[in-house]
N, C-alpha and C. Protein backbone atom coordinates (compact mmCIF):
# COMPACT_ATOMS: atom_id res chain seq x y z
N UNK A 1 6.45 4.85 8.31
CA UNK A 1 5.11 4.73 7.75
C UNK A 1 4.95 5.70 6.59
N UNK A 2 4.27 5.24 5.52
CA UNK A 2 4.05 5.85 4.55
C UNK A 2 3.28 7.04 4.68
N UNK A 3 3.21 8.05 4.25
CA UNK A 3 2.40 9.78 4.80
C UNK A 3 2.06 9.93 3.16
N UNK A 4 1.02 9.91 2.33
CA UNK A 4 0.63 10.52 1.51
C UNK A 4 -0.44 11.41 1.53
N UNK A 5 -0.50 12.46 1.12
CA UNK A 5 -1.22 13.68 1.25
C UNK A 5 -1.58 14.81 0.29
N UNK A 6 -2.91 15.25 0.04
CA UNK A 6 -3.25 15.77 -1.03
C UNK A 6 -3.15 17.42 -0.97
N UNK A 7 -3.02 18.02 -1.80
CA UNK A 7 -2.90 19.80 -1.85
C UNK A 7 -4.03 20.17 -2.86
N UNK A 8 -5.46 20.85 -2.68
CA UNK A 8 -6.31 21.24 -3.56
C UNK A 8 -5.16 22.29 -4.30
N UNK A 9 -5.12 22.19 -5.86
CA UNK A 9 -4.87 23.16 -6.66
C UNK A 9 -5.01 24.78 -6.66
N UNK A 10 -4.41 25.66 -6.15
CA UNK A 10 -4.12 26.99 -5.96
C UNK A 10 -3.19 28.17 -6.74
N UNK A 11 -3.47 29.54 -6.81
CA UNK A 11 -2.65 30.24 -7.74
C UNK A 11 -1.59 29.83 -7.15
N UNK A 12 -1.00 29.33 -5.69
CA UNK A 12 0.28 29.73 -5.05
C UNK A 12 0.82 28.34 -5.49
N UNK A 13 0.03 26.99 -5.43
CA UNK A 13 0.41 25.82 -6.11
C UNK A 13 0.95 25.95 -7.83
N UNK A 14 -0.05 26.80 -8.68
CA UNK A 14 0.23 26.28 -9.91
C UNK A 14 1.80 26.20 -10.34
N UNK A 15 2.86 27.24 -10.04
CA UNK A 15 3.98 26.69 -10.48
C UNK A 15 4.66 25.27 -10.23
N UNK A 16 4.49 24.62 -9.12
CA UNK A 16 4.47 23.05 -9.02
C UNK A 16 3.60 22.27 -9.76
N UNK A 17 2.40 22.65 -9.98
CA UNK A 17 1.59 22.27 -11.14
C UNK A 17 2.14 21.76 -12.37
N UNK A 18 2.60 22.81 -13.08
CA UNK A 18 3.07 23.16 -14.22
C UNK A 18 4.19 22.38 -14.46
N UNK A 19 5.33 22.69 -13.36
CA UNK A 19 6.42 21.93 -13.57
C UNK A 19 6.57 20.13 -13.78
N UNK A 20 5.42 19.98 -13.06
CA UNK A 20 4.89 18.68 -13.24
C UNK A 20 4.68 17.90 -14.14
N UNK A 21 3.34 18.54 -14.57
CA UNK A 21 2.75 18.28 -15.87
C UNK A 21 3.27 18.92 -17.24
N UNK A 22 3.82 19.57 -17.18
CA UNK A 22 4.59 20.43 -17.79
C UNK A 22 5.40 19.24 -18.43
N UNK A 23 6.37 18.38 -17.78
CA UNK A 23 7.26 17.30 -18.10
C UNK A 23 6.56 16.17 -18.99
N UNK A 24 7.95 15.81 -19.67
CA UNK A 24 7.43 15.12 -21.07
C UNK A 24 6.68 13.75 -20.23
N UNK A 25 6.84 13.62 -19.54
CA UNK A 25 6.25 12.33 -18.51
C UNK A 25 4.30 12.14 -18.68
N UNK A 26 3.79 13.68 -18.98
CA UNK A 26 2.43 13.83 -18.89
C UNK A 26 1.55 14.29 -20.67
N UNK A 27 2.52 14.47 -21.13
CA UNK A 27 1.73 14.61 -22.45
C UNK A 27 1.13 15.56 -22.54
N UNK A 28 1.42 17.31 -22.01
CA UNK A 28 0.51 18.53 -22.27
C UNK A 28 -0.90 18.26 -21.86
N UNK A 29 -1.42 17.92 -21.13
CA UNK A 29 -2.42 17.94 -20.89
C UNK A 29 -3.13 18.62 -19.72
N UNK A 30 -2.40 18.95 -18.93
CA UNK A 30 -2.48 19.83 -17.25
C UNK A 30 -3.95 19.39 -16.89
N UNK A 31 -4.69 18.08 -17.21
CA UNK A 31 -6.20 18.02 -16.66
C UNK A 31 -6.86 19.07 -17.20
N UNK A 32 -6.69 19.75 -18.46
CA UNK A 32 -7.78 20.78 -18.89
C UNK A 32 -9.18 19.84 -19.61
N UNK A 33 -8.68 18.38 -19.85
CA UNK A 33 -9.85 17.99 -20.56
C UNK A 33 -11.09 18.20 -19.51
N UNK A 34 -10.94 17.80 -18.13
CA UNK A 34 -12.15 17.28 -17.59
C UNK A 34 -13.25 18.97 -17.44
N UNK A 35 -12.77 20.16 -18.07
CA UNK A 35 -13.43 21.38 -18.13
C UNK A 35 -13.79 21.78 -19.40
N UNK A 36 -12.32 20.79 -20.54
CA UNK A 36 -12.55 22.01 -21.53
C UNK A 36 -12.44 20.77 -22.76
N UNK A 37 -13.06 19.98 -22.97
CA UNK A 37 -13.12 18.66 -23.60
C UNK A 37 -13.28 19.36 -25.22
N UNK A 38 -13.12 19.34 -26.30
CA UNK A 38 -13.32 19.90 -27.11
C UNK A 38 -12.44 18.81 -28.75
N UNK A 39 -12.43 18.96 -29.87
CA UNK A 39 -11.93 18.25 -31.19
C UNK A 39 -10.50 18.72 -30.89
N UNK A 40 -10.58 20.03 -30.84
CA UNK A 40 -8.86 20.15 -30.78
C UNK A 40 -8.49 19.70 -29.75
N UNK A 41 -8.77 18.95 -28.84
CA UNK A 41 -8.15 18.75 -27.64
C UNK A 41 -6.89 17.81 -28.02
N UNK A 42 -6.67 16.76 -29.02
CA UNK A 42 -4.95 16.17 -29.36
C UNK A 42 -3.89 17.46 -29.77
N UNK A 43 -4.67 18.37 -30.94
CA UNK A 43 -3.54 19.27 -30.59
C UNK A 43 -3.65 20.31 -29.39
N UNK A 44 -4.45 20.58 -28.95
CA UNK A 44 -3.79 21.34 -27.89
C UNK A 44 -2.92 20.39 -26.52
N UNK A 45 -2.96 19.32 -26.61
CA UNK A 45 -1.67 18.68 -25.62
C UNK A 45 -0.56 18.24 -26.25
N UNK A 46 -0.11 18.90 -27.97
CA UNK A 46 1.00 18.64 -28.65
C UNK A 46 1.21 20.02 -28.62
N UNK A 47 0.54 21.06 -28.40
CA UNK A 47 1.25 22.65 -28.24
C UNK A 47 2.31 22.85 -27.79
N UNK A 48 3.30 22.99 -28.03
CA UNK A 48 4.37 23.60 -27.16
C UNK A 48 3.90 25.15 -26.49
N UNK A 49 3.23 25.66 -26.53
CA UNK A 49 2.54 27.00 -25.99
C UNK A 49 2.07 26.62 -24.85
N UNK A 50 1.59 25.09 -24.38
CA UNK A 50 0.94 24.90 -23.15
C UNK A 50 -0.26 25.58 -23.47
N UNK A 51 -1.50 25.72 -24.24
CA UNK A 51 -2.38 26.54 -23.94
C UNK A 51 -3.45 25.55 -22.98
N UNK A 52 -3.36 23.95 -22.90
CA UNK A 52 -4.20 23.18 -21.66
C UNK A 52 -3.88 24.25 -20.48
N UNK A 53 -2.32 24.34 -20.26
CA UNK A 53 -1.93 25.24 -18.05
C UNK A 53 -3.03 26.06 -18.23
N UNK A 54 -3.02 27.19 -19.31
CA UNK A 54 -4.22 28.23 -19.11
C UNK A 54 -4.98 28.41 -19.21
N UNK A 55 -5.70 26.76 -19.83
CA UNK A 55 -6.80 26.74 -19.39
C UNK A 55 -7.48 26.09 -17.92
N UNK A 56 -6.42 25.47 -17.46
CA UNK A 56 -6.55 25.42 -15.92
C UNK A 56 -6.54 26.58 -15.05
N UNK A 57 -5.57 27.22 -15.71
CA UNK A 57 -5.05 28.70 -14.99
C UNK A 57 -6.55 29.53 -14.64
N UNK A 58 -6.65 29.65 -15.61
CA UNK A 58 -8.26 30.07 -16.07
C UNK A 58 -9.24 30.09 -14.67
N UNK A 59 -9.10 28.49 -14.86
CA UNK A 59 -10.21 27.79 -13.73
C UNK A 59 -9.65 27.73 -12.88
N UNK A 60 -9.18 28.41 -12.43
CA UNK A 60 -8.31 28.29 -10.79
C UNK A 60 -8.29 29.69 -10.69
N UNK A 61 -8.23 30.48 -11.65
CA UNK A 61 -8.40 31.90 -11.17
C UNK A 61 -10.09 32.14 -11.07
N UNK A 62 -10.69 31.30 -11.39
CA UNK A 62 -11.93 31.89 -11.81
C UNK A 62 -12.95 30.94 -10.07
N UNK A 63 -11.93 30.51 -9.61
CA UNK A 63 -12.94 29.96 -8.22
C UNK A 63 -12.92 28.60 -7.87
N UNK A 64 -12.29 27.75 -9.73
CA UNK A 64 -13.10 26.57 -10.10
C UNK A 64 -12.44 25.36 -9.34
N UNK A 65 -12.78 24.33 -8.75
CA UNK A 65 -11.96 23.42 -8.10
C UNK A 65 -11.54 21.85 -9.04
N UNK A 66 -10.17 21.98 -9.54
CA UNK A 66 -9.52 21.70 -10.36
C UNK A 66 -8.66 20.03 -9.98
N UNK A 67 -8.37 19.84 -9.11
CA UNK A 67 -7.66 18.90 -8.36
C UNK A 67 -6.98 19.10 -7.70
N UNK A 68 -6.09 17.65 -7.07
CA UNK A 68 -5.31 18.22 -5.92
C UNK A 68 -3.70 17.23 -6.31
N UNK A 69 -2.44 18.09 -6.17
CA UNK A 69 -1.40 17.55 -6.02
C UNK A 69 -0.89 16.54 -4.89
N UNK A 70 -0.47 15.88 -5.51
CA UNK A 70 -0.25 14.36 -4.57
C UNK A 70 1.55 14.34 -3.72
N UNK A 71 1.32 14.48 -2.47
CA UNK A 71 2.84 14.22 -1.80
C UNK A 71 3.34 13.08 -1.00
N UNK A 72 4.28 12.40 -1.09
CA UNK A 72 4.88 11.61 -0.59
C UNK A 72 5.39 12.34 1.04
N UNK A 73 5.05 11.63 1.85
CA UNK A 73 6.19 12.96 2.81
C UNK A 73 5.73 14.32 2.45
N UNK A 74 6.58 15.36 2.44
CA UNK A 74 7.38 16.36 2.28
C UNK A 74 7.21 16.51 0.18
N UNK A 75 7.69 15.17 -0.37
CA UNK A 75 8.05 15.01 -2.20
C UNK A 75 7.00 15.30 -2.75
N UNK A 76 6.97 16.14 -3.79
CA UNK A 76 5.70 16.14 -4.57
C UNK A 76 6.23 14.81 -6.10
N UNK A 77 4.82 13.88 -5.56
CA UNK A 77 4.95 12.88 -6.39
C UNK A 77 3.69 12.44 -7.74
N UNK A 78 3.07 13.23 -7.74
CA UNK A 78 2.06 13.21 -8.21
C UNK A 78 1.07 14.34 -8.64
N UNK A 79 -0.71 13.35 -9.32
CA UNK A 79 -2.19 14.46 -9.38
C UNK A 79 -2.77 13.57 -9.56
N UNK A 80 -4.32 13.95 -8.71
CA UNK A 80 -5.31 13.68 -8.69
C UNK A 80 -6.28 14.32 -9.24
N UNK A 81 -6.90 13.99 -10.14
CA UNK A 81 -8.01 14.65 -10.66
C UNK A 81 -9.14 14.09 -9.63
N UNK A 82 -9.60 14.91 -8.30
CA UNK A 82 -10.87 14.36 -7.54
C UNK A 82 -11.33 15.25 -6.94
N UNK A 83 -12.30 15.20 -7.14
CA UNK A 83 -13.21 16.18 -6.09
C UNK A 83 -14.85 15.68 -6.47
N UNK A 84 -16.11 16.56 -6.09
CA UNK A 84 -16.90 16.90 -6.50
C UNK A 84 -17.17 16.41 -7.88
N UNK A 85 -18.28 15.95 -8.08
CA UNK A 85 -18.52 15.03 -9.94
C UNK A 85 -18.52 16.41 -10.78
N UNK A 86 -19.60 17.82 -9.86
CA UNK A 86 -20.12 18.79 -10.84
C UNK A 86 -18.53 19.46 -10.90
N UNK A 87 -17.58 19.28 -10.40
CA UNK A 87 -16.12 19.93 -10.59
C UNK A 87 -15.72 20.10 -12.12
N UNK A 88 -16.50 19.04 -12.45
CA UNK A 88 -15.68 18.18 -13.89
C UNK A 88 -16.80 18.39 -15.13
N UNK A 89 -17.12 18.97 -15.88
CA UNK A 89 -17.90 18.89 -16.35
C UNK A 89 -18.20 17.93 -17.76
N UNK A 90 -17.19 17.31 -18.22
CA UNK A 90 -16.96 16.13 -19.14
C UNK A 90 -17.62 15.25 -18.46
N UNK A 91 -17.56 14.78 -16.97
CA UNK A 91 -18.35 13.32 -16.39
C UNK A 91 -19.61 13.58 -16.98
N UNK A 92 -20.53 14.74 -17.24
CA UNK A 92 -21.56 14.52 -17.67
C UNK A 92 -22.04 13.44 -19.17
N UNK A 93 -21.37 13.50 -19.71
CA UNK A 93 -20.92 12.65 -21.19
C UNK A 93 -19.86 11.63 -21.25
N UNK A 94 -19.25 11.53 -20.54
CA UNK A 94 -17.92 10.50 -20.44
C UNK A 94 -17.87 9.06 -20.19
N UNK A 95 -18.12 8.27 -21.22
CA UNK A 95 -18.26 6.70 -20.74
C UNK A 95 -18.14 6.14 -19.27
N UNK A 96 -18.76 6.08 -18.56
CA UNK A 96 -18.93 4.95 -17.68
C UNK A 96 -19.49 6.23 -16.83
N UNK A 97 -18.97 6.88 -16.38
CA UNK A 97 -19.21 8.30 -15.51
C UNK A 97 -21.02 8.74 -15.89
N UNK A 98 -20.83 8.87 -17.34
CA UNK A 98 -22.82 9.58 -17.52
C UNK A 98 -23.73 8.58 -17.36
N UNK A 99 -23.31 7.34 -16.63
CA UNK A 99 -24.39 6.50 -16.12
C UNK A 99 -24.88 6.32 -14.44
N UNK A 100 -24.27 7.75 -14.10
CA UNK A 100 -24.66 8.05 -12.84
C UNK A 100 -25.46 9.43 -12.34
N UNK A 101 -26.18 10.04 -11.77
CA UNK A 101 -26.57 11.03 -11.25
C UNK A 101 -25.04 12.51 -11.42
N UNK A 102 -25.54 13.41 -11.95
CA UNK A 102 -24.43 14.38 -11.69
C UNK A 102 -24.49 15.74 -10.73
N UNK A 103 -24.10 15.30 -9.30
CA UNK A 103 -24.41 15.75 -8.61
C UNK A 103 -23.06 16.10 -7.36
N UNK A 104 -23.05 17.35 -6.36
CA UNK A 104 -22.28 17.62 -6.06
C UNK A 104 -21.81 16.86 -4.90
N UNK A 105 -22.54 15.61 -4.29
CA UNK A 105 -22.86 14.84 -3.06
C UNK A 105 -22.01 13.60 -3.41
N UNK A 106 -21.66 13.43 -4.68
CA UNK A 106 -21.02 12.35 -5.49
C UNK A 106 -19.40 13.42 -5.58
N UNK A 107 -18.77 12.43 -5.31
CA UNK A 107 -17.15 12.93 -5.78
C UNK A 107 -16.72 11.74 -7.05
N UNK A 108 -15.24 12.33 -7.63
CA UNK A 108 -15.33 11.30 -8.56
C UNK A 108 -13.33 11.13 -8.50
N UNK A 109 -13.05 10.10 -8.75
CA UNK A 109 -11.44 10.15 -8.92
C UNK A 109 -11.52 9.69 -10.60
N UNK A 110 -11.42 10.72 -11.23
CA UNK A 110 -10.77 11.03 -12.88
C UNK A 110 -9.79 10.23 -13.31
N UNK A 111 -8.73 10.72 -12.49
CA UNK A 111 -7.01 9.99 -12.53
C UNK A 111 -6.09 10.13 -11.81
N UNK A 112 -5.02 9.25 -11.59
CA UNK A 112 -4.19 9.69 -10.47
C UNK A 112 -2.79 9.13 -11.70
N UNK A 113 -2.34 10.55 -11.60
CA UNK A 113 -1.46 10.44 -12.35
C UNK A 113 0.18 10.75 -11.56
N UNK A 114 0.79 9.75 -11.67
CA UNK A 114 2.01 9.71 -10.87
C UNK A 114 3.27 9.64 -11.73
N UNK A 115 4.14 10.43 -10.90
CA UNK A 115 5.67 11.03 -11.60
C UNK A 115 6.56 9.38 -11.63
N UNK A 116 7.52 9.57 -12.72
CA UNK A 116 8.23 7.97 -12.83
C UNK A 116 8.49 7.24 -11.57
N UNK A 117 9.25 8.34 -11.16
CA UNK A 117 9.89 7.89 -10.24
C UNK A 117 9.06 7.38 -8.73
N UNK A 118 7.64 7.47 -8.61
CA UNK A 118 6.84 6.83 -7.82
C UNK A 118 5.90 5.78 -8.33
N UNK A 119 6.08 5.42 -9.70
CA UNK A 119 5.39 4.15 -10.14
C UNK A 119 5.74 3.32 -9.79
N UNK A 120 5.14 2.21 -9.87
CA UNK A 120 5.51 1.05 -9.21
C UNK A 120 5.52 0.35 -7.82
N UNK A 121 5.13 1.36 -7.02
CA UNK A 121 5.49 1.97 -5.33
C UNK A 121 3.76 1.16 -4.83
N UNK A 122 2.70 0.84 -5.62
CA UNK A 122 1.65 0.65 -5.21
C UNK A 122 1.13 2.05 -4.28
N UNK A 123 1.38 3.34 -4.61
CA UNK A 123 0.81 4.36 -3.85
C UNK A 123 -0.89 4.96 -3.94
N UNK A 124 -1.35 3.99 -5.48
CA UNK A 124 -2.44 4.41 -5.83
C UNK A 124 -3.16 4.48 -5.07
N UNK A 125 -3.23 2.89 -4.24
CA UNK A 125 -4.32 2.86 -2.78
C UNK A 125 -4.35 3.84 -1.72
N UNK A 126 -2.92 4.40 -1.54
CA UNK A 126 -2.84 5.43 -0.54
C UNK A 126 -3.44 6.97 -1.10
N UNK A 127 -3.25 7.23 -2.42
CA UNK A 127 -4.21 8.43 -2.93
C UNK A 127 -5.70 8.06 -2.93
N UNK A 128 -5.96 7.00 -3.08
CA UNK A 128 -7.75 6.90 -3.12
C UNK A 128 -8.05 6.95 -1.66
N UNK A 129 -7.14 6.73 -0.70
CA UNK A 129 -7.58 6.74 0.88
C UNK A 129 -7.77 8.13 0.86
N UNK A 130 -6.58 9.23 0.50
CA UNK A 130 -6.34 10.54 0.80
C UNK A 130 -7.74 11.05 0.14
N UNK A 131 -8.20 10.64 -0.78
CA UNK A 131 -9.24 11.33 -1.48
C UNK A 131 -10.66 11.08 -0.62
N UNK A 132 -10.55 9.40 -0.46
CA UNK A 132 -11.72 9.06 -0.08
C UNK A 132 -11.83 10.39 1.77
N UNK A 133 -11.11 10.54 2.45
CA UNK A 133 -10.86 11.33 3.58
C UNK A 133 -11.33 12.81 3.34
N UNK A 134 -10.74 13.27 2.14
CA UNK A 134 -11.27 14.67 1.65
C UNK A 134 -12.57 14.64 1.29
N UNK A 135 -13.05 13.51 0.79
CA UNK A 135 -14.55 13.89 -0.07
C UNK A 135 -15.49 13.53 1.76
N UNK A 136 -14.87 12.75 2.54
CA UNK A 136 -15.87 12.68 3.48
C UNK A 136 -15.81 14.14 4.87
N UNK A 137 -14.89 14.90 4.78
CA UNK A 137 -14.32 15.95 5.26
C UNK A 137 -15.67 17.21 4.46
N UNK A 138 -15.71 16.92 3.10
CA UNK A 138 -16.88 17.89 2.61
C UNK A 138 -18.17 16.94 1.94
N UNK A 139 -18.54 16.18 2.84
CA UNK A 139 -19.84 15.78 3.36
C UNK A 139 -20.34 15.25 2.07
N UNK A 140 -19.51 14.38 1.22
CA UNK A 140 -19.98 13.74 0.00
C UNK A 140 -20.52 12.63 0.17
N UNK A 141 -21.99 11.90 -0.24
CA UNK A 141 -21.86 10.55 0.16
C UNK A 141 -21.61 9.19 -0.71
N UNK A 142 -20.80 9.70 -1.71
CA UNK A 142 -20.44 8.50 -2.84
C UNK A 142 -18.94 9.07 -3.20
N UNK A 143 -18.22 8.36 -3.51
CA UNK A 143 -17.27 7.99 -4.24
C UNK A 143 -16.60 7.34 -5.20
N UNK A 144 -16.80 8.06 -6.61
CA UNK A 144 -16.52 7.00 -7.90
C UNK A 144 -15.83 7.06 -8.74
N UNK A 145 -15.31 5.88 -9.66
CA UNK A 145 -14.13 5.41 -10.16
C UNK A 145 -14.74 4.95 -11.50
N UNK A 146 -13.96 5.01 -12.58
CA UNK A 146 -14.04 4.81 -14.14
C UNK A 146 -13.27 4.05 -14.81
N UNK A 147 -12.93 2.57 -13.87
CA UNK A 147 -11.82 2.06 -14.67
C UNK A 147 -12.17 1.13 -16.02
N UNK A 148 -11.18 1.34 -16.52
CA UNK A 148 -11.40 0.17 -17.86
C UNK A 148 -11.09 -1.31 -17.10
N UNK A 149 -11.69 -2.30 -17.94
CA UNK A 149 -11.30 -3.63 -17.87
C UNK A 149 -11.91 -4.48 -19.34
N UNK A 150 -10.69 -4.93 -19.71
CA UNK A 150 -9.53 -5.55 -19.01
C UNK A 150 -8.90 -4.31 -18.91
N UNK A 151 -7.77 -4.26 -18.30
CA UNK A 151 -6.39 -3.21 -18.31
C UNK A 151 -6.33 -2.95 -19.31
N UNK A 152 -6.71 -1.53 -19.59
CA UNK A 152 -5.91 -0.94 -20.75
C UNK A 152 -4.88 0.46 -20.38
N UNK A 153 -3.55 0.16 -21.05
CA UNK A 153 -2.65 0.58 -20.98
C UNK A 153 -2.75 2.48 -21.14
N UNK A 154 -3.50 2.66 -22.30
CA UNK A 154 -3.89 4.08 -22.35
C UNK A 154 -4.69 4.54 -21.24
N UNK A 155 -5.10 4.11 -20.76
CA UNK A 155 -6.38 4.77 -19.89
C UNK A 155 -6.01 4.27 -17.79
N UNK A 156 -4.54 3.74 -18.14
CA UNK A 156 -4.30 3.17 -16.45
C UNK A 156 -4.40 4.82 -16.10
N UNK A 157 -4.13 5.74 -16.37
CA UNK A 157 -4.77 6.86 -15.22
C UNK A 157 -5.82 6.96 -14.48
N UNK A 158 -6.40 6.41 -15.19
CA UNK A 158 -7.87 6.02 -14.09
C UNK A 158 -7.82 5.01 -12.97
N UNK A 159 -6.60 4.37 -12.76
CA UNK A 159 -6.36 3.12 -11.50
C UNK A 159 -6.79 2.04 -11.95
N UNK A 160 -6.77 1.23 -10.99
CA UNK A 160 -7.53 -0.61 -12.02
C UNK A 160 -8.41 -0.86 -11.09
N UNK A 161 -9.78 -1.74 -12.36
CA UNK A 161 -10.91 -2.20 -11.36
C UNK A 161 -10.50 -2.76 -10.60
N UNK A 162 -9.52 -3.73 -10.41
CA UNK A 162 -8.99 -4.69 -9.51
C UNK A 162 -8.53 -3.70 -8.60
N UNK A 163 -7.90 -2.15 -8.24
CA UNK A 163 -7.50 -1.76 -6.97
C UNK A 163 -9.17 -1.15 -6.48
N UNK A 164 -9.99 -0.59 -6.88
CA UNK A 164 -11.64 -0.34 -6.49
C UNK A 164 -11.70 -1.20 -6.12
N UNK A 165 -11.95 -2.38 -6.43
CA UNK A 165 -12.65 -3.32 -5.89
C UNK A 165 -12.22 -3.98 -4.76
N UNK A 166 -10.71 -4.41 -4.35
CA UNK A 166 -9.75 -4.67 -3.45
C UNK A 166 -10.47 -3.43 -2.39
N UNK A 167 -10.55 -2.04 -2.82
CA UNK A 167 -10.78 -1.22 -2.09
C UNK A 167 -12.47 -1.13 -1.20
N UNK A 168 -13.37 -1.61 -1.46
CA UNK A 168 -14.41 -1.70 -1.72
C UNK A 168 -15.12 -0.70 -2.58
N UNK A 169 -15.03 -0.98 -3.38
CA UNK A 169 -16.30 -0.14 -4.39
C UNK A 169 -16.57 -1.18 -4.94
N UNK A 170 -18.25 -1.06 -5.09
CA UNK A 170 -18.69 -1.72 -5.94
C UNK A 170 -19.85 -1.43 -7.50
N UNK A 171 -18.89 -2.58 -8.15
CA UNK A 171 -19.35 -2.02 -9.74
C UNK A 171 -20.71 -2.08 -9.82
N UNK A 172 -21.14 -0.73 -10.43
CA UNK A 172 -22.62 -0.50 -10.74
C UNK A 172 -23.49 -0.84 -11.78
N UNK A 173 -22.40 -0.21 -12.94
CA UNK A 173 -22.59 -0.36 -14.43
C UNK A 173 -21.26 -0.44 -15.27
N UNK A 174 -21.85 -0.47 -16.23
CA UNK A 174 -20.61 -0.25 -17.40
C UNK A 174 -20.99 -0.54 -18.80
N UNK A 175 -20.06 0.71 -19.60
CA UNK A 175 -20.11 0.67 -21.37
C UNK A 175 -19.51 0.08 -21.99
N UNK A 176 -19.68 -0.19 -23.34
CA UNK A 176 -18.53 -0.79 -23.76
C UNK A 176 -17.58 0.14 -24.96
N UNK A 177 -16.73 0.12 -24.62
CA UNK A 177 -16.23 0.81 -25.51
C UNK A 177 -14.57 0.24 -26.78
N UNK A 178 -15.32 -0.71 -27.17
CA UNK A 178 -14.59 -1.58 -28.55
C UNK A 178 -14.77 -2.58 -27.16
N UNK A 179 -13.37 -3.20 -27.92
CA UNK A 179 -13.31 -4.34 -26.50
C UNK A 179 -13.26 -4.40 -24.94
N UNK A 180 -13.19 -2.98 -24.64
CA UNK A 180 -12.85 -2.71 -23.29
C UNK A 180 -14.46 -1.99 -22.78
N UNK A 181 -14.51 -2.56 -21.63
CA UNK A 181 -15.62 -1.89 -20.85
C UNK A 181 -14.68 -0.71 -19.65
N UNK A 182 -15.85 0.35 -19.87
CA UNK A 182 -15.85 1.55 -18.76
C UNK A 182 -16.66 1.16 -17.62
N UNK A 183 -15.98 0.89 -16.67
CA UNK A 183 -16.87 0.48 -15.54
C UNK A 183 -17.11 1.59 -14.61
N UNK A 184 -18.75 2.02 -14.14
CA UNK A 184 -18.88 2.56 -12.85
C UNK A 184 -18.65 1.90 -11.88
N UNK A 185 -17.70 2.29 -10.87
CA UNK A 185 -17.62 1.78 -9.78
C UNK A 185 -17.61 2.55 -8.63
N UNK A 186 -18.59 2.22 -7.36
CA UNK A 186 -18.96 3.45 -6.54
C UNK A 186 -18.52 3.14 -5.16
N UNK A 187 -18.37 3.61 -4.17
CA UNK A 187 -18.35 3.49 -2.82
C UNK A 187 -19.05 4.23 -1.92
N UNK A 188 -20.09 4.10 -1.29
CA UNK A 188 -20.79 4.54 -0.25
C UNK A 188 -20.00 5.45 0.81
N UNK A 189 -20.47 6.40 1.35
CA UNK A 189 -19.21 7.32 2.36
C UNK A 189 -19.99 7.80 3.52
N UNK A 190 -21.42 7.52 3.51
CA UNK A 190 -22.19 7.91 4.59
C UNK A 190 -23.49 6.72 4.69
């Protein structure tokens, strides 16, 4: 049976962090946007300096709850950007996301970003279970998702409306953004 399982982000985690995201697989980005959203944000995920890790580093030294690493078994295969909506402070402005309440009772899944070698595996559903389990563990009563539709290729970190919806969430709203809509999509947890 499949065992997937989440690790909240920690000083004792970040070197698995790093090594992770770190790899040309992720594009410099270590999840600093959803704290530190800013114009330079293309070059700072072409830095070779890594200055995105420290700004996670930052927020992980500073209290802040950042995400959680994704395991297969025992394998670290993955990240989840989920927790708490107020975790993130970009959802406040972020297509499809600022058409909801921003509040700490609401959790949100950002992205689930998975290493090559577990694509394809259909594991996404098993991280939105792991998440949906954690956010009801700290007494959240919504759970929400930002996918584009149709599929767009840049933005599959966010999962597909088609696995929300398979999952039950249901779509609330949505923007448009050129041809593609940002869909809210929510799930009830209490």
């Amino acid at each position: 049976m499949l065992m997937v399982s989440l690790t909240a982000l920690t000083i004792e985690t970040l070197p698995q962090f790093r090594n992770l995201l770190g790899s040309k697989e992720f594009g410099g980005c270590f999840c600093a946007v959803w704290r530190s959203h800013g114009e330079d944000w293309e070059s700072r995920c072409r830095d070779l300096s890594q200055p995105n890790f420290f700004i996670t580093e930052k927020s992980i030294r500073d209290g802040c709850h950042v995400g959680y690493l994704v395991y297969e078994d025992q394998k670290l295969i993955g990240w989840t950007v989920s927790g708490p909506k107020t975790a993130f402070p970009f959802l406040k402005t972020k297509l499809g996301s600022r058409l909801s309440e921003f509040t700490d009772t609401a959790w949100s899944v950002g992205c689930i970003a998975l290493s090559e070698s577990a694509r394809g595996e259909n594991l996404s559903e098993h991280i939105v279970n792991a998440v949906i389990k954690e956010a009801k563990v700290h007494h959240a009563k919504s759970l929400e998702a930002y996918p584009s539709r149709p599929w767009d290729e840049p933005r599959s970190y966010r999962g597909s409306h088609k696995l929300y919806e398979r999952m039950g969430f249901t779509e609330i709203a949505s923007e448009k953004d050129g041809p593609t809509d940002i869909v809210l999509m929510r799930m009830l947890l209490c």
